[in-house]
N, C-alpha and C. Protein backbone atom coordinates (compact mmCIF):
# COMPACT_ATOMS: atom_id res chain seq x y z
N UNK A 1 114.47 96.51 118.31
CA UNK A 1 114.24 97.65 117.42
C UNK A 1 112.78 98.08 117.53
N UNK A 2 112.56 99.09 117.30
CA UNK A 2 111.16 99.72 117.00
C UNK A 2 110.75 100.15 116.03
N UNK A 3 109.73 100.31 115.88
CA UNK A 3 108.80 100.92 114.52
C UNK A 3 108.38 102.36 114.76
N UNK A 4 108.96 102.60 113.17
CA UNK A 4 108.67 103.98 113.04
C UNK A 4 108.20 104.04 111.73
N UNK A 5 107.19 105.20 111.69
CA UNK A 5 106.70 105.85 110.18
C UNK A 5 107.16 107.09 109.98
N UNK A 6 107.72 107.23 108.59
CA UNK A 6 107.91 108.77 108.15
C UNK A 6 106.92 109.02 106.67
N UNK A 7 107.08 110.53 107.09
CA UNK A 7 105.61 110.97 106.55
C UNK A 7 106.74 111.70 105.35
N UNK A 8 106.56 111.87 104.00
CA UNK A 8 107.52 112.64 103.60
C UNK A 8 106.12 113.37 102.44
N UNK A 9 107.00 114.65 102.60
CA UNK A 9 105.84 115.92 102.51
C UNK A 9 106.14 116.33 101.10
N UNK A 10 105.08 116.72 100.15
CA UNK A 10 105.07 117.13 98.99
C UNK A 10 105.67 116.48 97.44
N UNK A 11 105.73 115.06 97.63
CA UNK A 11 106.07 114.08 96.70
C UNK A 11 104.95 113.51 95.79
N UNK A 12 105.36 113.36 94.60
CA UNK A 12 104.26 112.51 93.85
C UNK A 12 102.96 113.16 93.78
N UNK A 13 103.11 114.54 93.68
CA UNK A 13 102.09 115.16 93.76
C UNK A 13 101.69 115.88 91.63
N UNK A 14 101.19 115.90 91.13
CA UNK A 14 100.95 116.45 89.85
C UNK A 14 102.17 116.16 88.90
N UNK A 15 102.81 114.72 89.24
CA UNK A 15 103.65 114.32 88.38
C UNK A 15 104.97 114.87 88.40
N UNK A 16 105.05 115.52 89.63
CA UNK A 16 106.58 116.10 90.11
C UNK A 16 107.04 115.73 91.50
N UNK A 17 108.39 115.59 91.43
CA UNK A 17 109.45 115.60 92.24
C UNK A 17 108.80 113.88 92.83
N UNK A 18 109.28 113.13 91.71
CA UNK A 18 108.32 111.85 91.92
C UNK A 18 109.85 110.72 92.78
N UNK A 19 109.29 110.41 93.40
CA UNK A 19 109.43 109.58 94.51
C UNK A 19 109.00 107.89 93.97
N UNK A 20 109.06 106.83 93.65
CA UNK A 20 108.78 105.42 93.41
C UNK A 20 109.18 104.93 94.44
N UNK A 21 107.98 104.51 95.16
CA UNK A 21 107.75 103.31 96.91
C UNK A 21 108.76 102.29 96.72
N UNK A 22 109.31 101.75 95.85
CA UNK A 22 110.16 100.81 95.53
C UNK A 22 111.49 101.04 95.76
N UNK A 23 111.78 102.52 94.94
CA UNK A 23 113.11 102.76 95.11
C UNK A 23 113.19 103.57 96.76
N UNK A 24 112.05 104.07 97.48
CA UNK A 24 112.16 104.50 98.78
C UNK A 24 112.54 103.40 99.40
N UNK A 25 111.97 102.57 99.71
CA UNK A 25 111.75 101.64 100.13
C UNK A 25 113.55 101.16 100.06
N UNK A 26 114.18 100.89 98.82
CA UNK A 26 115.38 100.95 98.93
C UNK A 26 116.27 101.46 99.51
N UNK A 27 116.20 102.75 99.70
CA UNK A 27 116.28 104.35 100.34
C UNK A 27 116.86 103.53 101.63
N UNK A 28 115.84 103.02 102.42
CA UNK A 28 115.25 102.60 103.78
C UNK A 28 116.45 101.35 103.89
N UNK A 29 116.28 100.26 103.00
CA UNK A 29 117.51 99.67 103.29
C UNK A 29 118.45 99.68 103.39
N UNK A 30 119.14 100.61 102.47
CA UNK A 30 120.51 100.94 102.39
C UNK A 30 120.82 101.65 103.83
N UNK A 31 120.15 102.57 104.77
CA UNK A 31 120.09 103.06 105.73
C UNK A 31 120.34 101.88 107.07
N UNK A 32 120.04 100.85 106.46
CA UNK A 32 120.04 99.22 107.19
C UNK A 32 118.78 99.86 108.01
N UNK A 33 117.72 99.93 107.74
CA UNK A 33 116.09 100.40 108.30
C UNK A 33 115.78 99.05 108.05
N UNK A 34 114.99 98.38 109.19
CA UNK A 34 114.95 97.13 109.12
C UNK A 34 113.21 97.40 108.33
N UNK A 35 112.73 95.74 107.77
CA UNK A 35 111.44 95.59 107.31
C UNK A 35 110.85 97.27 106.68
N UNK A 36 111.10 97.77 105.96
CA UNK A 36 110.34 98.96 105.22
C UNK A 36 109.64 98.29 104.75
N UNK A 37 108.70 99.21 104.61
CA UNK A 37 107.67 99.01 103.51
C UNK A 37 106.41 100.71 103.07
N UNK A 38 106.19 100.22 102.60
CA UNK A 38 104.86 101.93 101.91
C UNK A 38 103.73 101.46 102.11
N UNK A 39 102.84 102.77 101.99
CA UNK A 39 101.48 102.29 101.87
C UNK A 39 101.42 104.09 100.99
N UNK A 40 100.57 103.91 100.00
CA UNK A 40 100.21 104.44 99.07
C UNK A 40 101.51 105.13 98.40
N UNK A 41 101.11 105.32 97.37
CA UNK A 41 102.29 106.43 96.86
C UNK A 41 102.39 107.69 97.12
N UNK A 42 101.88 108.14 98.28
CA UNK A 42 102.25 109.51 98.79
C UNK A 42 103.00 110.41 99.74
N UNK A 43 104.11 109.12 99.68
CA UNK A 43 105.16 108.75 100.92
C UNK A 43 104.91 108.69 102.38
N UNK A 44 104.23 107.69 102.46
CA UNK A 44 104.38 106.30 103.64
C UNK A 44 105.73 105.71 103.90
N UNK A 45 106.14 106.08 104.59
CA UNK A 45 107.14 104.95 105.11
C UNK A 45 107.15 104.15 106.28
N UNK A 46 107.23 102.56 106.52
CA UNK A 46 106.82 102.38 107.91
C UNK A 46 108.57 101.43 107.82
N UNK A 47 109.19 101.42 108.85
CA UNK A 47 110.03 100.60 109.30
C UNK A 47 110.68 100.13 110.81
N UNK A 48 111.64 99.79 110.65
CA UNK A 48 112.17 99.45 112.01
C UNK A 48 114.07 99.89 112.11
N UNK A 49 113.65 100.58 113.74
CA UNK A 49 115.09 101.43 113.40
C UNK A 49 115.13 101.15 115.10
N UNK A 50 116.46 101.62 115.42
CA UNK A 50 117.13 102.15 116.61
C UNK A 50 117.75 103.38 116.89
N UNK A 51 117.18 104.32 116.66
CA UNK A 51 117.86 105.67 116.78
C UNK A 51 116.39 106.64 117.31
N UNK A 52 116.22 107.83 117.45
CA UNK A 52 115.80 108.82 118.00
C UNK A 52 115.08 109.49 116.39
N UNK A 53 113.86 110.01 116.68
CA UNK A 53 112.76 110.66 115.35
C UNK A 53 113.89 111.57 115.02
N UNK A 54 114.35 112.49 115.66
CA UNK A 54 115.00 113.57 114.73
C UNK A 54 116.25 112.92 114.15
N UNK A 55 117.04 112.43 114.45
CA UNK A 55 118.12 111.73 114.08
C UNK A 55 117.64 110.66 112.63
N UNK A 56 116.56 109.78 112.55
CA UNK A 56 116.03 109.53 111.51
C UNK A 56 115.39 110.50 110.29
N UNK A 57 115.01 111.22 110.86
CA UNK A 57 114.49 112.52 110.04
C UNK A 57 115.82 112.66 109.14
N UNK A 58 117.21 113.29 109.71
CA UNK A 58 118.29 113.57 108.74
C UNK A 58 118.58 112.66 107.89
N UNK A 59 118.79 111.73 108.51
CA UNK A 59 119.07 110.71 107.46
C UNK A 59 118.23 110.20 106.36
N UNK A 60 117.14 110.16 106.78
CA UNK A 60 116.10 109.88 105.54
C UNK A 60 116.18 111.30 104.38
N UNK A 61 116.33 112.28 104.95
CA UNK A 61 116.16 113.26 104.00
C UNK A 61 117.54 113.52 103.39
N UNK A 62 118.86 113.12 104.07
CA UNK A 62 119.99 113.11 103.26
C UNK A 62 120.02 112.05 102.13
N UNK A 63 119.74 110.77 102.59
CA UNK A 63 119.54 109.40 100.95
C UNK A 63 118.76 110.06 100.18
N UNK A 64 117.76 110.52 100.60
CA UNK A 64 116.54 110.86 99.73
C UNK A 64 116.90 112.00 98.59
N UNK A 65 117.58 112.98 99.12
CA UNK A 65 118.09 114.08 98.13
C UNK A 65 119.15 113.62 97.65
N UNK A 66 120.38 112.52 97.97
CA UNK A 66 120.98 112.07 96.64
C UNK A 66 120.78 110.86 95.95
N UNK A 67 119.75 110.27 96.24
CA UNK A 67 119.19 109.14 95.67
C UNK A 67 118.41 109.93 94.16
N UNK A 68 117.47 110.95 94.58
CA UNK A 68 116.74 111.47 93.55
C UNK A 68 116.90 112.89 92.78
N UNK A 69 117.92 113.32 93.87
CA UNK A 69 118.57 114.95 93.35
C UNK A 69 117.82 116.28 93.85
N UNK A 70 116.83 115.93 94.43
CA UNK A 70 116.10 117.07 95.46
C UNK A 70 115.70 116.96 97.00
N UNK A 71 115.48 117.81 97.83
CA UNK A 71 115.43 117.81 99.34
C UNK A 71 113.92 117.58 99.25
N UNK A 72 113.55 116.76 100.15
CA UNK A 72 111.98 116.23 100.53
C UNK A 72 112.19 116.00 102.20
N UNK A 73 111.02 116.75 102.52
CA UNK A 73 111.15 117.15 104.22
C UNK A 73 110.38 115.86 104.58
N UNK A 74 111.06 115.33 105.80
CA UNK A 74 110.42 113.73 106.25
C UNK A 74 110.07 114.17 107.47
N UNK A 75 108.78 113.39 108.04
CA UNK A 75 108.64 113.63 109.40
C UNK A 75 108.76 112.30 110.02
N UNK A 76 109.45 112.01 110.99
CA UNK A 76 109.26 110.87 111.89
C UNK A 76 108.58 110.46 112.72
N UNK A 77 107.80 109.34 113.47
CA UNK A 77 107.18 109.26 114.23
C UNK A 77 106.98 107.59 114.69
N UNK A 78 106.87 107.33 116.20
CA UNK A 78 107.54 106.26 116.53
C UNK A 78 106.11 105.64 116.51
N UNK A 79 106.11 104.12 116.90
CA UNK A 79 104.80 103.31 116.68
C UNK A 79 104.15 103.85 117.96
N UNK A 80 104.81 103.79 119.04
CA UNK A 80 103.98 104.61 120.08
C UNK A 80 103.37 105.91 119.76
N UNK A 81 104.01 106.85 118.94
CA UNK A 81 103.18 108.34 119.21
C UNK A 81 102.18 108.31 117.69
N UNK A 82 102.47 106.72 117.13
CA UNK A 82 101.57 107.18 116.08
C UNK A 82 100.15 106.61 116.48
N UNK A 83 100.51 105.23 117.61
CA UNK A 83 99.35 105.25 118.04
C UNK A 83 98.35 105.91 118.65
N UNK A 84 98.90 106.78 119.72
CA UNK A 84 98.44 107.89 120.22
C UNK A 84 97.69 108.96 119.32
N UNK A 85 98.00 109.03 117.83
CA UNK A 85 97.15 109.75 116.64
C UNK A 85 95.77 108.61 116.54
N UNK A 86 96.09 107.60 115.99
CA UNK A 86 94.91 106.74 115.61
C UNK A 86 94.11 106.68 116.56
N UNK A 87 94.37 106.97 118.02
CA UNK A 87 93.18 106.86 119.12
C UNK A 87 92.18 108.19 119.64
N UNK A 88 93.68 109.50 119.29
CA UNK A 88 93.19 110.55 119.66
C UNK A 88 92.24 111.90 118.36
N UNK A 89 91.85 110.84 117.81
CA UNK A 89 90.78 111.46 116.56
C UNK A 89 89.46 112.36 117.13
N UNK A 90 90.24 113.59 117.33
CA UNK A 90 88.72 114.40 118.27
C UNK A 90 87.19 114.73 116.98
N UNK A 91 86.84 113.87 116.05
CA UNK A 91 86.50 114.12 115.04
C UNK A 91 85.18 112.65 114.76
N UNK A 92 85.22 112.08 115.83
CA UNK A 92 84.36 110.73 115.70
C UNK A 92 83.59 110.42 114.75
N UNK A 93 82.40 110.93 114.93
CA UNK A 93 81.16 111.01 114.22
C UNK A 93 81.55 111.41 112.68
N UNK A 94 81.76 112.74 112.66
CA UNK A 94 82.71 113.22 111.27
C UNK A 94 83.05 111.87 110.20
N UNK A 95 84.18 110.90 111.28
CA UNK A 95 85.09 110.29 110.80
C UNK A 95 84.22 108.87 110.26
N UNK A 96 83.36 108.41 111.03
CA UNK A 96 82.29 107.83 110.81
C UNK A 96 81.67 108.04 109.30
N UNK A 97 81.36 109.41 109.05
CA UNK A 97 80.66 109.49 108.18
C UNK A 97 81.30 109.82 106.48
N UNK A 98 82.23 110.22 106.77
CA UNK A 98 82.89 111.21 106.27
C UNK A 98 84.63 111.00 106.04
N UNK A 99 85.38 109.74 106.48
CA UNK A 99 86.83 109.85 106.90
C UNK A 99 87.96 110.43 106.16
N UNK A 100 87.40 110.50 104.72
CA UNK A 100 88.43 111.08 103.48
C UNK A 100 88.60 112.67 103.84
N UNK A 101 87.12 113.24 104.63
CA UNK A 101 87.14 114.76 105.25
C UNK A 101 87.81 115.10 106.44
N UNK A 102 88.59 113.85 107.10
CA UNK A 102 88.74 114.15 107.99
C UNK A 102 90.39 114.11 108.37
N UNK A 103 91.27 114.97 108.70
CA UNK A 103 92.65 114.85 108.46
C UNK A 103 93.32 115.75 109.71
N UNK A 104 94.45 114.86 109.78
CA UNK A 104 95.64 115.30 110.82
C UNK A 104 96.93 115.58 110.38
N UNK A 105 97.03 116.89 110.29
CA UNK A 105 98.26 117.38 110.33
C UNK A 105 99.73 117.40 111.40
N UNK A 106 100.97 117.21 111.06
CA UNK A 106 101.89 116.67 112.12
C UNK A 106 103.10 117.70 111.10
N UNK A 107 103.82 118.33 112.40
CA UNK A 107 104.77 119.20 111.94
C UNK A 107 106.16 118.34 112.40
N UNK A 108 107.21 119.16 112.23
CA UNK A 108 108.60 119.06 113.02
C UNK A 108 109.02 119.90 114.62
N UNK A 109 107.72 120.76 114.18
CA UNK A 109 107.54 121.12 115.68
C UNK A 109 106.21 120.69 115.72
N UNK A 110 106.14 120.51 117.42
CA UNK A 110 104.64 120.36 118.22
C UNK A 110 103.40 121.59 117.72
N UNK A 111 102.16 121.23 117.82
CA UNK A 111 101.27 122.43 117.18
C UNK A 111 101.15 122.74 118.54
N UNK A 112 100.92 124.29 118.60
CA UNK A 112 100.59 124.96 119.12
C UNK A 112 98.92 125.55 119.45
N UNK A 113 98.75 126.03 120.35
CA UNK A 113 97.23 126.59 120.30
C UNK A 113 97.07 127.85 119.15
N UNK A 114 98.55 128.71 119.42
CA UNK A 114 98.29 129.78 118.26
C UNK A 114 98.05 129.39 117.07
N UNK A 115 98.57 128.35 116.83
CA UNK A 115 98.85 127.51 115.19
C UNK A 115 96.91 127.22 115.04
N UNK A 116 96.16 126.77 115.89
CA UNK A 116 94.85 126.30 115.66
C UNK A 116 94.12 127.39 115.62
N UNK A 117 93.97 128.41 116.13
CA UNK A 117 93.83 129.78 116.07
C UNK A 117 94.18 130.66 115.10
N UNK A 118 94.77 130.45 114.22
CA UNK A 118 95.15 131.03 113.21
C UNK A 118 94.41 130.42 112.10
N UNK A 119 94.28 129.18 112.48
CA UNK A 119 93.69 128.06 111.64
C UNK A 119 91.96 128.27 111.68
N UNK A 120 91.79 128.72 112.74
CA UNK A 120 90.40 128.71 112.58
C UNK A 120 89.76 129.93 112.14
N UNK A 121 90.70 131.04 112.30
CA UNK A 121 90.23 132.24 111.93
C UNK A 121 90.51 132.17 110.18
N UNK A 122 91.15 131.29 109.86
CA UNK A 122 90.76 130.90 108.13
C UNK A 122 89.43 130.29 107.83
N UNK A 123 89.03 129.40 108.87
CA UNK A 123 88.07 128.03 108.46
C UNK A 123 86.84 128.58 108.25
N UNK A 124 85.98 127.93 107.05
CA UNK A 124 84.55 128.23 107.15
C UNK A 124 84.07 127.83 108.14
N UNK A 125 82.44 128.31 107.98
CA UNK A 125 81.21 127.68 108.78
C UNK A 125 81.55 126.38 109.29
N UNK A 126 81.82 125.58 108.09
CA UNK A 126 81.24 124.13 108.05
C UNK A 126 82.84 123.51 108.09
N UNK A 127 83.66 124.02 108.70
CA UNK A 127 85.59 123.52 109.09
C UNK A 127 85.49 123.45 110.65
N UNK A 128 85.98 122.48 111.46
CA UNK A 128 86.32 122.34 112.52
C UNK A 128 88.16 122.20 112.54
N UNK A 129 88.57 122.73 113.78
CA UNK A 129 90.27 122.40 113.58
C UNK A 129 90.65 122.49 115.21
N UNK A 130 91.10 121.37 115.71
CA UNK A 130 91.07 120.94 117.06
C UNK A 130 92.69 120.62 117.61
N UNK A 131 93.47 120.67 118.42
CA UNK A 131 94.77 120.40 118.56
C UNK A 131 94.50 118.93 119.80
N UNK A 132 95.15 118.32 119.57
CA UNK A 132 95.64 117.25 120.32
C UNK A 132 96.58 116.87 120.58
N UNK A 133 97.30 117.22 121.40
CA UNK A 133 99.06 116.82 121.77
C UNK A 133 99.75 117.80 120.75
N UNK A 134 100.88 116.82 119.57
CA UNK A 134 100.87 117.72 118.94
C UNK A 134 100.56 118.12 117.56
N UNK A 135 99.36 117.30 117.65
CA UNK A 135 99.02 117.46 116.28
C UNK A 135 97.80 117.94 116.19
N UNK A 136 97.23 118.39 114.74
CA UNK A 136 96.23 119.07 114.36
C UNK A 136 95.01 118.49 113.82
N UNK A 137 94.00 118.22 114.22
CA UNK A 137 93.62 117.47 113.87
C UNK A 137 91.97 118.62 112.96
N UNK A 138 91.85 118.51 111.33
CA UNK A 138 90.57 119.29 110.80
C UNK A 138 90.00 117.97 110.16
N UNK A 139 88.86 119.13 110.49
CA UNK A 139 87.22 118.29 109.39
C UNK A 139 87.00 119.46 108.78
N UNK A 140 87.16 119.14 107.11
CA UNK A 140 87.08 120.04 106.59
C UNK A 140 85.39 119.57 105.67
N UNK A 141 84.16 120.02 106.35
CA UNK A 141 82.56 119.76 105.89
C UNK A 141 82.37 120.40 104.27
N UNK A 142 83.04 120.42 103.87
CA UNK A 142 83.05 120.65 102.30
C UNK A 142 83.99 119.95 101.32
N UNK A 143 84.97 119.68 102.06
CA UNK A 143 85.96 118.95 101.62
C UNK A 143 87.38 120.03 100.94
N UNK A 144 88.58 119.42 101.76
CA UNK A 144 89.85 120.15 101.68
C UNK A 144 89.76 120.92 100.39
N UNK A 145 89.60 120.76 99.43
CA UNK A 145 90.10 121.06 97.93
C UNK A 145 88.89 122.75 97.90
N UNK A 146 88.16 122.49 98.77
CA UNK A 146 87.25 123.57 98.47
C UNK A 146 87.64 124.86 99.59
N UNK A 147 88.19 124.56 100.53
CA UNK A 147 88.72 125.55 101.71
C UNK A 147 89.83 126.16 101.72
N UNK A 148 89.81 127.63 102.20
CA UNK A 148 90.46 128.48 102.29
C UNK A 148 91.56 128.65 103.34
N UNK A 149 91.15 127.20 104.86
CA UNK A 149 92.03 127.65 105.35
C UNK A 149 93.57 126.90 105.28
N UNK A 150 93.20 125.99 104.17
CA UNK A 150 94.83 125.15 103.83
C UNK A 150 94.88 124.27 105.03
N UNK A 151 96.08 123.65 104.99
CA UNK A 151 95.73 121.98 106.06
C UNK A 151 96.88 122.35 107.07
N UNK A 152 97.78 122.78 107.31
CA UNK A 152 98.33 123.12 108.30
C UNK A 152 99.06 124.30 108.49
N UNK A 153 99.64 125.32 109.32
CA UNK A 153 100.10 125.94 109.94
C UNK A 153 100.89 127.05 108.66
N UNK A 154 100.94 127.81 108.90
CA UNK A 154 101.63 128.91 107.46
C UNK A 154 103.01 128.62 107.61
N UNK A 155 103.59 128.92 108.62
CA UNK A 155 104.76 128.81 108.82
C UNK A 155 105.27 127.34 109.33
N UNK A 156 107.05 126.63 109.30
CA UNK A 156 106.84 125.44 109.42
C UNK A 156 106.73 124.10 108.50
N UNK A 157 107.41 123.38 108.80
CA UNK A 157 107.29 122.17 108.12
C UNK A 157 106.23 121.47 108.79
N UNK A 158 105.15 120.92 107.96
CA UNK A 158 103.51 120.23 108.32
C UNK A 158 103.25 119.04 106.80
N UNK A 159 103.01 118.26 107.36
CA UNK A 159 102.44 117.43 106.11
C UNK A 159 100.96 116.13 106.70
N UNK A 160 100.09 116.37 106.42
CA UNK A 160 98.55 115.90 106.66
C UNK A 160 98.82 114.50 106.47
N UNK A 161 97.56 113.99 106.88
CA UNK A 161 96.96 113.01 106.18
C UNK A 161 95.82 112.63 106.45
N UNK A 162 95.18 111.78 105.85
CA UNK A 162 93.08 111.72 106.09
C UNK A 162 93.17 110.69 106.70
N UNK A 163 92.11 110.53 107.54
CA UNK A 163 92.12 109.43 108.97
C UNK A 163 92.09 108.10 108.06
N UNK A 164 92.01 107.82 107.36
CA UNK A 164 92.33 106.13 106.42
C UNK A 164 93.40 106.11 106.43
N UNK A 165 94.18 106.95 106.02
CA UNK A 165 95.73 106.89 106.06
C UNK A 165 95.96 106.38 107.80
N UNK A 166 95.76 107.44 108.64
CA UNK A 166 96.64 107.39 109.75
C UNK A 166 95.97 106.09 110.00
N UNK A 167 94.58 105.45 110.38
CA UNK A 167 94.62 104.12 110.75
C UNK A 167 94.97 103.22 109.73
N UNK A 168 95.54 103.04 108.57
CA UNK A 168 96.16 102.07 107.71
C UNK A 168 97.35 102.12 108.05
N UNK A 169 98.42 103.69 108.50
CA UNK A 169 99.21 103.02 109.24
C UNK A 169 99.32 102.39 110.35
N UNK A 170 98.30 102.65 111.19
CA UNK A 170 98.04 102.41 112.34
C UNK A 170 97.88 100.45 112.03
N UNK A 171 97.45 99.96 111.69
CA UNK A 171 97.64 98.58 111.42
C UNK A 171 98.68 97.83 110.78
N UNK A 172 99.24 98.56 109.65
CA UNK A 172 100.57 97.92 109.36
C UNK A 172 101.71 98.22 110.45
N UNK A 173 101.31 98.93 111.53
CA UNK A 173 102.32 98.98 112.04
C UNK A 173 102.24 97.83 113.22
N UNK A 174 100.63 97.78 113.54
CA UNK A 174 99.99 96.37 114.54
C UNK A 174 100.97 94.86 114.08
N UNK A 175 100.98 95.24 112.75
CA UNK A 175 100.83 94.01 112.18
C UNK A 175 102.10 93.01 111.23
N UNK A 176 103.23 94.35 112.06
CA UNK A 176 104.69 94.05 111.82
C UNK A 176 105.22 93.11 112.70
């Protein structure tokens, strides 16, 4: 079996459409998802499966909407392509200084160059937004909450996360 993380987008956010790591985590077993487990409450999922990212994608998001009574968009991603995120951080120094500023966005489709381009013609001065394979990778030099150009792509299912995240999964997944 292999390891995979799903990213599930817009949960546990301002005390709505709340999600509990425990009962996900359940979610995951009942699916027979081998070893689940979370990392923060902002839906982390890391486990072990035998099937294909999109094919996990449905299924996680079918338990998930009758486990809790609403649709929550999951993204999948295998231990290989998540490693390929934790290495390919075009943001070094930034990340060094700064890592809570520094975040990668991952869609259901691959990003595009138009998608970063669109992105940058939002970004301030002090915003960088770089594509790598297929993900997006911003430094937002003021910090997200203060910028105009939002964290990923207008159109599209996209859900971020700040480089602590991706290398915390990046080790629980070492370390399964």
């Amino acid at each position: 079996m292999g390891g995979y993380v799903a990213l599930l987008r817009g949960i546990n956010v301002g005390g709505h459409r709340k999600v509990p790591m425990a009962e996900l985590r359940a979610v995951a077993e009942g699916l027979g998802l081998g070893s689940p487990r979370t990392y923060v409450a902002s839906g982390n999922l890391l486990f072990e499966a035998e099937a294909d990212e999109a094919a996990l994608e449905r299924r996680l998001e079918e338990a998930i909407a009758v486990r809790f009574g609403f649709a929550v968009d999951v993204i999948v991603r295998s231990a290989t392509r998540w490693r390929g995120y934790a290495t390919s951080n075009p943001f070094p120094d930034e990340s060094e200084r700064q890592p809570n500023l520094v975040m990668m966005t991952i869609g259901k489709r691959p990003a595009t160059d138009a998608d970063v381009e669109a992105l940058r013609a939002r970004a301030s001065s002090n915003e960088r937004v770089e594509r790598v394979g297929d993900a997006i990778w911003i430094w937002f030099g003021d910090g997200a909450g203060r910028s105009k150009m939002g964290t990923g792509p207008s159109s599209g299912v996209w859900t971020t996360r700040n480089r602590r995240t991706v290398l915390a999964l990046q080790e629980m997944l070492e370390g399964a």
